[in-house]
PDB file of N, CA and C in Angstrom:
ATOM      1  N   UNK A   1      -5.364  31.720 -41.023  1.00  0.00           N
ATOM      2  CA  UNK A   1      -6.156  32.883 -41.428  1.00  0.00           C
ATOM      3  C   UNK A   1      -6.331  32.941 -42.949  1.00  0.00           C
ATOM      4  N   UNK A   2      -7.609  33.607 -43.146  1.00  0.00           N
ATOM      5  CA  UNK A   2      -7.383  33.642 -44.725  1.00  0.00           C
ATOM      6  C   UNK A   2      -7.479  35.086 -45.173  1.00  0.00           C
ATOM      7  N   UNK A   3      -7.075  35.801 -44.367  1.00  0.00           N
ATOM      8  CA  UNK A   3      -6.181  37.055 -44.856  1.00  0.00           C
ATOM      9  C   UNK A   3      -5.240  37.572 -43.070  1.00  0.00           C
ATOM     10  N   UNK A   4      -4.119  37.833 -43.342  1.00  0.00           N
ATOM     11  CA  UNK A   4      -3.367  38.714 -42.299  1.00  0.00           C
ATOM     12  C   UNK A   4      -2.838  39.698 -42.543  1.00  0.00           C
ATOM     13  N   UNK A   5      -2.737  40.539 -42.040  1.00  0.00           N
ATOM     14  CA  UNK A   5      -2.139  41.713 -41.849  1.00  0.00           C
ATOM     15  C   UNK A   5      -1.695  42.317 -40.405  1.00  0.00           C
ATOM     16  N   UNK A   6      -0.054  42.648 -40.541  1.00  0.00           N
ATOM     17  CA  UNK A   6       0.713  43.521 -39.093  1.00  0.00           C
ATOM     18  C   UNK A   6       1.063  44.458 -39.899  1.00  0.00           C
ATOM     19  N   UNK A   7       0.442  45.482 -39.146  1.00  0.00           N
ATOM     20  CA  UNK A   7       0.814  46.891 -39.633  1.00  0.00           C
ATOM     21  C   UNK A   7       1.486  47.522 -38.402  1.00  0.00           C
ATOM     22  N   UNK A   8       3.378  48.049 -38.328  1.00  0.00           N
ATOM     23  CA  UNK A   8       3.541  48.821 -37.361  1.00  0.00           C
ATOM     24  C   UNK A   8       2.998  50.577 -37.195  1.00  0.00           C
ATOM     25  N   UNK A   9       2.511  50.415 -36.249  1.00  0.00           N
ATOM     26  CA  UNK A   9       2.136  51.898 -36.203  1.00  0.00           C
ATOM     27  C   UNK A   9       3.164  52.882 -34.873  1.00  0.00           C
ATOM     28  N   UNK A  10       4.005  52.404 -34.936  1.00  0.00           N
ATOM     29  CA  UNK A  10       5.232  52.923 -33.856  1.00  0.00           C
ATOM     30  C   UNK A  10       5.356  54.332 -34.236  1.00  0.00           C
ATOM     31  N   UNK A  11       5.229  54.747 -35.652  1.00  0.00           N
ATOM     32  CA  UNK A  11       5.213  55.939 -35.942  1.00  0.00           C
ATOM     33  C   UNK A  11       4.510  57.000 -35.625  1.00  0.00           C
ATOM     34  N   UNK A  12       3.424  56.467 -35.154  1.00  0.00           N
ATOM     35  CA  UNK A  12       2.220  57.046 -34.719  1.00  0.00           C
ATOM     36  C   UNK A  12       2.335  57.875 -32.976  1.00  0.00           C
ATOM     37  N   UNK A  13       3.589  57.396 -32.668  1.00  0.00           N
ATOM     38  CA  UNK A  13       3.526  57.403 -31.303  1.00  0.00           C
ATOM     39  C   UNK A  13       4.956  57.981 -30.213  1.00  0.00           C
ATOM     40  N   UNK A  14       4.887  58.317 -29.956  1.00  0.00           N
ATOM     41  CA  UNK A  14       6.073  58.951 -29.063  1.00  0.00           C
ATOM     42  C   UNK A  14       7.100  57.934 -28.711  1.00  0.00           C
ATOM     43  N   UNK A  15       7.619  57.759 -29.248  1.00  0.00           N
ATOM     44  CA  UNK A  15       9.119  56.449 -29.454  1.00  0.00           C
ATOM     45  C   UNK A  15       9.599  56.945 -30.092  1.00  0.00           C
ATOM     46  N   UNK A  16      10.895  56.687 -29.913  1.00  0.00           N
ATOM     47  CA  UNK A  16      12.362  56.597 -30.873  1.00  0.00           C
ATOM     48  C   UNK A  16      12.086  56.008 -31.746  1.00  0.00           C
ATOM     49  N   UNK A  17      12.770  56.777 -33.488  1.00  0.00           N
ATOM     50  CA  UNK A  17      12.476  56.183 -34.648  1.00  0.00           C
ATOM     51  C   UNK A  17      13.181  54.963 -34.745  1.00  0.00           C
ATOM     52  N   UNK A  18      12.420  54.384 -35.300  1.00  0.00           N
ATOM     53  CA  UNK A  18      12.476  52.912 -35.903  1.00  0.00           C
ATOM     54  C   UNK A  18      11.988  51.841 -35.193  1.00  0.00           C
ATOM     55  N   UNK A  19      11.032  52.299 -34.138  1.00  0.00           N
ATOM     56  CA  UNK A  19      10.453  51.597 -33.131  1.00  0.00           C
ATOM     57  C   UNK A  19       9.456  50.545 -33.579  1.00  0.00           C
ATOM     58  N   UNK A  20       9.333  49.571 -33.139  1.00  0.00           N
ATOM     59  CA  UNK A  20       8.650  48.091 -33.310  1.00  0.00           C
ATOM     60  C   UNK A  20       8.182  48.023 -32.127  1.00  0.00           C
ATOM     61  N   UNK A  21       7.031  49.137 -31.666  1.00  0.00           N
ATOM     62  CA  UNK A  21       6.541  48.686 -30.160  1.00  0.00           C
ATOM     63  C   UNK A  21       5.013  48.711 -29.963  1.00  0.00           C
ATOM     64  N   UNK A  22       4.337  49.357 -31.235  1.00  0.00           N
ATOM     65  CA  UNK A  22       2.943  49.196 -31.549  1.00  0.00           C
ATOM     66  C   UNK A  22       2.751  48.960 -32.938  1.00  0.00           C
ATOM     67  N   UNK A  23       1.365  47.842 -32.478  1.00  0.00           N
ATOM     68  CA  UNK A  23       1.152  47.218 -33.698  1.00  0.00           C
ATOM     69  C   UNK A  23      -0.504  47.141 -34.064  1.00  0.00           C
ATOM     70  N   UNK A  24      -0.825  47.145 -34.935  1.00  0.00           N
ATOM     71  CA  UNK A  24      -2.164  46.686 -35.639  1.00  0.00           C
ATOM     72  C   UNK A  24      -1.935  45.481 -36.268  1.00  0.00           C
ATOM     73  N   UNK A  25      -3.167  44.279 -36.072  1.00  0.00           N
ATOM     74  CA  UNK A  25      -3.125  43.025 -36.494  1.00  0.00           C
ATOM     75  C   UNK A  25      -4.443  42.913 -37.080  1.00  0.00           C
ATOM     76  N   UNK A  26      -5.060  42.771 -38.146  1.00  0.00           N
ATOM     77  CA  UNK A  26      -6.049  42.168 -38.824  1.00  0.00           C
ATOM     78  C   UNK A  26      -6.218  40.738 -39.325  1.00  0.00           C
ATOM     79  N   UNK A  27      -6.848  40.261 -38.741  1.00  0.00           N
ATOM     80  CA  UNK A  27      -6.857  38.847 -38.908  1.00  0.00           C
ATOM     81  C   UNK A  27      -8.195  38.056 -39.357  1.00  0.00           C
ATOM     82  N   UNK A  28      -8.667  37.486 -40.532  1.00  0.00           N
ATOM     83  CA  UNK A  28      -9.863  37.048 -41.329  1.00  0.00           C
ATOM     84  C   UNK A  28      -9.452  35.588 -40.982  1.00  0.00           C
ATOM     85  N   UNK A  29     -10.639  34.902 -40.538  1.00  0.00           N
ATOM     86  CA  UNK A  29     -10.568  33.384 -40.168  1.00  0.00           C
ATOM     87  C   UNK A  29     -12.062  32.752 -39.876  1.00  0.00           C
ATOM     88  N   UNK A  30     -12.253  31.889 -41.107  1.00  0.00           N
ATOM     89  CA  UNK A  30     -13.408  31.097 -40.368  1.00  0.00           C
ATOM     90  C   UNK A  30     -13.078  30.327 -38.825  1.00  0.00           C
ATOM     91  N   UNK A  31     -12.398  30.387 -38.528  1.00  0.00           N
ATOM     92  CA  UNK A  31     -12.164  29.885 -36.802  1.00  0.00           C
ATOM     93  C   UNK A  31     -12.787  30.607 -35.700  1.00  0.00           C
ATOM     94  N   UNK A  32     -13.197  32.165 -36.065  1.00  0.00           N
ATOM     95  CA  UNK A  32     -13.679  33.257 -35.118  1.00  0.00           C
ATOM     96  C   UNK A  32     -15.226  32.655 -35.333  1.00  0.00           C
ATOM     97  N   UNK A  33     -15.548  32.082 -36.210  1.00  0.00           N
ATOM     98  CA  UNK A  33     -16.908  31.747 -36.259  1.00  0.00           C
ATOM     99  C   UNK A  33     -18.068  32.911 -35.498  1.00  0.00           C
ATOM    100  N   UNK A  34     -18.916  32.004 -34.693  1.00  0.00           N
ATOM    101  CA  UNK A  34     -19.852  32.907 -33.720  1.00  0.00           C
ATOM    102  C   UNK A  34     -19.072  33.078 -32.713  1.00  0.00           C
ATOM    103  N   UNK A  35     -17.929  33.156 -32.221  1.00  0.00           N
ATOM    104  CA  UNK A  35     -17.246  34.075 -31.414  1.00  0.00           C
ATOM    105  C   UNK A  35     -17.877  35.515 -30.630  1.00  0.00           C
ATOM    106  N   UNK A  36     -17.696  35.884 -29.767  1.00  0.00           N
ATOM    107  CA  UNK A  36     -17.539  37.042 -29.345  1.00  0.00           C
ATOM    108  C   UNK A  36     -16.554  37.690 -29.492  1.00  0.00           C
ATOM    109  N   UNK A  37     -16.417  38.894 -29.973  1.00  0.00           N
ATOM    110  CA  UNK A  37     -15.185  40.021 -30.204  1.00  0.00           C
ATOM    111  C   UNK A  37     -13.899  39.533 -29.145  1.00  0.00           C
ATOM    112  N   UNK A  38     -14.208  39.259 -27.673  1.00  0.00           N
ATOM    113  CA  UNK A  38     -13.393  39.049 -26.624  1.00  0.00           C
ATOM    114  C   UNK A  38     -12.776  37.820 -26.708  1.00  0.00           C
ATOM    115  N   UNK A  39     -13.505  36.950 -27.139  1.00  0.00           N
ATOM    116  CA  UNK A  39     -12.758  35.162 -27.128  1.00  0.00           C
ATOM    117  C   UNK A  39     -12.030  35.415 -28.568  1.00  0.00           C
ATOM    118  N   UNK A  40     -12.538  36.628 -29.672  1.00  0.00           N
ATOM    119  CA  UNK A  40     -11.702  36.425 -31.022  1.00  0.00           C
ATOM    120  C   UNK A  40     -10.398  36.860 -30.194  1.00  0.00           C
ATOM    121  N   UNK A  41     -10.322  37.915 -29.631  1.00  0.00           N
ATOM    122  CA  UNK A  41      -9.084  38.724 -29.275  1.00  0.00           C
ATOM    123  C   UNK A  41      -8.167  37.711 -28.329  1.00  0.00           C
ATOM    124  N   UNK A  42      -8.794  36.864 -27.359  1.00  0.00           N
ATOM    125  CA  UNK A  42      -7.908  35.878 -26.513  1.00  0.00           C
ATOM    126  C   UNK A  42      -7.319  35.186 -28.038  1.00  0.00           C
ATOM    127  N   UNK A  43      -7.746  34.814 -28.619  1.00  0.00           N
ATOM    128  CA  UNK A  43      -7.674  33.841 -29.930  1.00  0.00           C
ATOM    129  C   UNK A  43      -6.023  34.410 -30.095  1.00  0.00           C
ATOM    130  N   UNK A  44      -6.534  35.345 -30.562  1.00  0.00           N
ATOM    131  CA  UNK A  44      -5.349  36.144 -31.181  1.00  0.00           C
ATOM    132  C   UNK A  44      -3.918  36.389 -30.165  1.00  0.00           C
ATOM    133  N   UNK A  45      -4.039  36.956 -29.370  1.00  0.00           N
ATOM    134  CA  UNK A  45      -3.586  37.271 -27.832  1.00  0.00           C
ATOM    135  C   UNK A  45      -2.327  35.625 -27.741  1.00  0.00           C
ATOM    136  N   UNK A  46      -3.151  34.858 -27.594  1.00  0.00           N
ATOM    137  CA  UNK A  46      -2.860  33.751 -27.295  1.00  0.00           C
ATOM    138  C   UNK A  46      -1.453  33.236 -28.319  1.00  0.00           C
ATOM    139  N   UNK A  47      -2.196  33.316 -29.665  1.00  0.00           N
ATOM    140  CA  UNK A  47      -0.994  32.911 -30.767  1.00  0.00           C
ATOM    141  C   UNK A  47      -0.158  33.613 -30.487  1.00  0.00           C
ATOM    142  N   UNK A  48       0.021  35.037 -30.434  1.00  0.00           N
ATOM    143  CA  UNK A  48       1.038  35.831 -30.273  1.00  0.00           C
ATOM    144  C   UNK A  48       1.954  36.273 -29.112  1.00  0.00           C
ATOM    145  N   UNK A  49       1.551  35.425 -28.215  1.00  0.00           N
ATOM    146  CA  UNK A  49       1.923  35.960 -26.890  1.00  0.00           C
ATOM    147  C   UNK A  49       3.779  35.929 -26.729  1.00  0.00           C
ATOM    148  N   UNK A  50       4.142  34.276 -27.252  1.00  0.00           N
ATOM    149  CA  UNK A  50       5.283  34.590 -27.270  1.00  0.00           C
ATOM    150  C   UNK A  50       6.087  36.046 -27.352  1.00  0.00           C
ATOM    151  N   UNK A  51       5.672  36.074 -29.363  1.00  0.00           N
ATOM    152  CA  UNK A  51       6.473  37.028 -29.867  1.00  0.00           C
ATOM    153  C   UNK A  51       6.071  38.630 -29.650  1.00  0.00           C
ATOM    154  N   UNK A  52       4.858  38.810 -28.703  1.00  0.00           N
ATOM    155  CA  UNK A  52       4.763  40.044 -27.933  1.00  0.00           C
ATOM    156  C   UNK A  52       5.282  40.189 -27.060  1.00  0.00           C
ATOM    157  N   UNK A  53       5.916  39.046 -26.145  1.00  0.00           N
ATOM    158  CA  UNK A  53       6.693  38.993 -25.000  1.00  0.00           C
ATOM    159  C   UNK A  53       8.334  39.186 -24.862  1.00  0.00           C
ATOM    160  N   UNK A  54       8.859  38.289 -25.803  1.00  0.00           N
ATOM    161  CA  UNK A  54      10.010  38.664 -25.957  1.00  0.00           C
ATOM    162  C   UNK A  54      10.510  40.363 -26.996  1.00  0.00           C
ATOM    163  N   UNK A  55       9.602  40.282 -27.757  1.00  0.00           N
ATOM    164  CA  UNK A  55       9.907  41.947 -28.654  1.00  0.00           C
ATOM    165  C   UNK A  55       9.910  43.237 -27.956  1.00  0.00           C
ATOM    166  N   UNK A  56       8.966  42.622 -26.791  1.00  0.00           N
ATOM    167  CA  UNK A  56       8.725  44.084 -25.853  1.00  0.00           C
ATOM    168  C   UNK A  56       7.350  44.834 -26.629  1.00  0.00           C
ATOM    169  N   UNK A  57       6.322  44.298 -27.128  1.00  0.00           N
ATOM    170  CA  UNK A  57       5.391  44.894 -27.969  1.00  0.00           C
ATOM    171  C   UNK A  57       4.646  46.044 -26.710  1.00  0.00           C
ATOM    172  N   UNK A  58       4.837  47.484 -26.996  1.00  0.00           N
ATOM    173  CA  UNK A  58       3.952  47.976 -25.934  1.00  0.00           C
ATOM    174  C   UNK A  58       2.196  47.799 -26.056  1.00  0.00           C
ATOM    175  N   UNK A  59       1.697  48.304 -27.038  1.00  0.00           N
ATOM    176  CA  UNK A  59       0.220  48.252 -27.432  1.00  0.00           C
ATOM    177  C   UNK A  59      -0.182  46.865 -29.026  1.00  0.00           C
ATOM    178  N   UNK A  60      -1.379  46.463 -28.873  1.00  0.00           N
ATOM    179  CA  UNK A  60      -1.763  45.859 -30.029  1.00  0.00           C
ATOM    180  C   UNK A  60      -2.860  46.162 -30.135  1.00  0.00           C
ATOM    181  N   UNK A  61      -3.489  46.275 -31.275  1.00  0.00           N
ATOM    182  CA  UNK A  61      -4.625  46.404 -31.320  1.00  0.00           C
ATOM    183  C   UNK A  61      -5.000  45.694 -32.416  1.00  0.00           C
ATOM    184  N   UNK A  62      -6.385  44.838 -32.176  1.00  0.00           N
ATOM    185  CA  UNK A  62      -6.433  43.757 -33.087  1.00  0.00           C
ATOM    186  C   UNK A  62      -7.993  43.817 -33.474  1.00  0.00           C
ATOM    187  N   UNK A  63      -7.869  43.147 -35.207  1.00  0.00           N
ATOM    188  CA  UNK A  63      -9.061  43.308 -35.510  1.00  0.00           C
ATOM    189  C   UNK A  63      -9.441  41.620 -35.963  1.00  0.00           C
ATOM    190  N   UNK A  64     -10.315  41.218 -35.538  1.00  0.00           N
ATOM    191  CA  UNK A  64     -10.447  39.752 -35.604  1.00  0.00           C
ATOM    192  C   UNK A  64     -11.966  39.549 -36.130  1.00  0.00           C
ATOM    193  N   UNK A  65     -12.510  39.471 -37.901  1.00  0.00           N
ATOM    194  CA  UNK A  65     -13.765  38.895 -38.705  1.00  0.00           C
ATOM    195  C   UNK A  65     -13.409  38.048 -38.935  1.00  0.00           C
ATOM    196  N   UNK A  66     -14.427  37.364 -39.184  1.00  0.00           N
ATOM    197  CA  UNK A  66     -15.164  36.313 -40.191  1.00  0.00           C
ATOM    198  C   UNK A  66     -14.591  36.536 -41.423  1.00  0.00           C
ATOM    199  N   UNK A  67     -14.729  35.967 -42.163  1.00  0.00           N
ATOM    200  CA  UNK A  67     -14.684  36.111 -44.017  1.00  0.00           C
ATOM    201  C   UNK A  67     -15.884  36.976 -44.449  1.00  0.00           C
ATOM    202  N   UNK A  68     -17.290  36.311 -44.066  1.00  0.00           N
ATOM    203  CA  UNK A  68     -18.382  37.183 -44.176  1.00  0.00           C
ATOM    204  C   UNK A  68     -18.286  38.941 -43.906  1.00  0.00           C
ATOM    205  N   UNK A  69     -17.766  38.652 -42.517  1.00  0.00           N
ATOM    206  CA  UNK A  69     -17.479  40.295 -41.960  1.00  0.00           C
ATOM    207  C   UNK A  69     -16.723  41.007 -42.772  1.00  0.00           C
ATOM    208  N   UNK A  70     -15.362  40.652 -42.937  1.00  0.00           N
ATOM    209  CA  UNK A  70     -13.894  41.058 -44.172  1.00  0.00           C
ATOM    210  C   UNK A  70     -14.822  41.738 -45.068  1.00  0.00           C
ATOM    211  N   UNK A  71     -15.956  40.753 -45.707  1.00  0.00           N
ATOM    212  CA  UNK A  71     -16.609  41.454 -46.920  1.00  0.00           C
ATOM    213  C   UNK A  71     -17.282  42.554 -46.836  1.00  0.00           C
ATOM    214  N   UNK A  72     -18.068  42.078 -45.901  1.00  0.00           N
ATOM    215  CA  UNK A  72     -19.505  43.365 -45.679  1.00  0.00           C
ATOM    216  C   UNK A  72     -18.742  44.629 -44.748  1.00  0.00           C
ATOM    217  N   UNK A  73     -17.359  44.699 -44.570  1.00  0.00           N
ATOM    218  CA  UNK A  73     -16.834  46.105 -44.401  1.00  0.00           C
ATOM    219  C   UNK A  73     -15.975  46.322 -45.620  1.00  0.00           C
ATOM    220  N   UNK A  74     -16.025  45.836 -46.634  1.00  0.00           N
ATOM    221  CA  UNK A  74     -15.375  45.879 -47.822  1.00  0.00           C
ATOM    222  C   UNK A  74     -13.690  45.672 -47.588  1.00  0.00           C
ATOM    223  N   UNK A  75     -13.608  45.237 -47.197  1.00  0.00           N
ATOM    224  CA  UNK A  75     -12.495  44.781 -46.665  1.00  0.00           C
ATOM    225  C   UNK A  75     -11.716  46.296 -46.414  1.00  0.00           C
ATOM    226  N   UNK A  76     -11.938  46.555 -45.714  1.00  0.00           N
ATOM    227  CA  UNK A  76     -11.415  47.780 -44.689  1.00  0.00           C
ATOM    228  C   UNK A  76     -11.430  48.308 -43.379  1.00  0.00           C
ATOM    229  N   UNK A  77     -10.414  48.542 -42.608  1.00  0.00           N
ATOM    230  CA  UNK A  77     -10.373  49.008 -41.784  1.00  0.00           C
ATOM    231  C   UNK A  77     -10.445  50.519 -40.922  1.00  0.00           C
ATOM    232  N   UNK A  78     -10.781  50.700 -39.552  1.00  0.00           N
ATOM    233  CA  UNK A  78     -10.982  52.072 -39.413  1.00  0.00           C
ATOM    234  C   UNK A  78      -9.035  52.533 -39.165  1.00  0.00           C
ATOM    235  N   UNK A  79      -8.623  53.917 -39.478  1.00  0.00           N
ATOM    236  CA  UNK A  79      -7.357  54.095 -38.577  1.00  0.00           C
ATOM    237  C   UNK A  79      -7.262  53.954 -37.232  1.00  0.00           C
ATOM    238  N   UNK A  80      -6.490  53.658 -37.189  1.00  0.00           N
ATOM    239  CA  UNK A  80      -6.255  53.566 -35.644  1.00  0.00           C
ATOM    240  C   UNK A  80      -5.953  55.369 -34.842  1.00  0.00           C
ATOM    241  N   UNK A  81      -6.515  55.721 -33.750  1.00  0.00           N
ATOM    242  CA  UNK A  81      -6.681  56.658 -32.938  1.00  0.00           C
ATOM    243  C   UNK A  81      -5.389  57.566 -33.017  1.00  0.00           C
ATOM    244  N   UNK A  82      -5.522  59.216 -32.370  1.00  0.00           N
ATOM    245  CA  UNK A  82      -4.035  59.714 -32.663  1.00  0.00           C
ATOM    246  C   UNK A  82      -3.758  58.845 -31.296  1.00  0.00           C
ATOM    247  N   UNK A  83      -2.483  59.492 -31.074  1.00  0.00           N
ATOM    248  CA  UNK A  83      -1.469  58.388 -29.699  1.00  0.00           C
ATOM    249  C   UNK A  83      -1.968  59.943 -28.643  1.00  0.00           C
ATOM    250  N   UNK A  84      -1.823  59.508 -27.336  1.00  0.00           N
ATOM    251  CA  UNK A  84      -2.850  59.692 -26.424  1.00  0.00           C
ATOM    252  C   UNK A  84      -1.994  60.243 -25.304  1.00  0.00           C
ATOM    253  N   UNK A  85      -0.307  60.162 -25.671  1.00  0.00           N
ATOM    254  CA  UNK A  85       0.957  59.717 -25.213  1.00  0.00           C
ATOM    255  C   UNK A  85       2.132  59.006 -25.348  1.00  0.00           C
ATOM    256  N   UNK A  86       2.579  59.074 -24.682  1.00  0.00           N
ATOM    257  CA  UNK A  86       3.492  57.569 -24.846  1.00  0.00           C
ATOM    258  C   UNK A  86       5.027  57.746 -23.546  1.00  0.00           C
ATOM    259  N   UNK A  87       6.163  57.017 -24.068  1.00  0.00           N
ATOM    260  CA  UNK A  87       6.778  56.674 -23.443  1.00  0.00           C
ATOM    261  C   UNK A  87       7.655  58.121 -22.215  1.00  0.00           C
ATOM    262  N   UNK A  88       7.617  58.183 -21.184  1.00  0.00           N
ATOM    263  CA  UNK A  88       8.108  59.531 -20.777  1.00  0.00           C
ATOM    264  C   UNK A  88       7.514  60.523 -20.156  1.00  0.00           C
ATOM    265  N   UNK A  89       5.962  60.117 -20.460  1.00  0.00           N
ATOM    266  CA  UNK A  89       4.519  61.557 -20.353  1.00  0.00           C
ATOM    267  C   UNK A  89       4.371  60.620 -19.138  1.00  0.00           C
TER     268      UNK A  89
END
């Protein structure tokens, strides 16, 4: 990638503090090329599957541009949603 970013957002969400169970991933790669949003996200999905599997990751949510794209949103992202729920509800 030629920019990454994991941002935990566990805080965001009905878990016990200090939780590592939701995450945001931003990921810039000429590899997503002409991709579709869905084959970027298998992309992603895929690398990480291990270490979502063994951590127990509940949610990810992933943002997968181009370099081009990175730019022309100025390199920014939207927040992520309030939590909707979580563990217990």
């Amino acid at each position: 990638p030629l920019h990454l970013e994991v941002i935990n957002e566990s805080y965001m969400h009905n878990v016990p503090k200090g939780s590592e169970t939701h995450f945001k991933v931003i990921v810039v790669s000429d590899a997503f090329g002409s991709k579709a949003a869905l084959q970027r996200h298998r992309m992603v999905n895929h690398t990480l599957e291990e270490e979502v599997q063994k951590k127990g990751v509940h949610a990810l949510s992933i943002v997968a541009k181009t370099p081009d794209q990175w730019q022309e949103s100025i390199q920014k992202v939207e927040p992520s949603p309030n939590c909707r729920g979580g563990f217990g509800k």
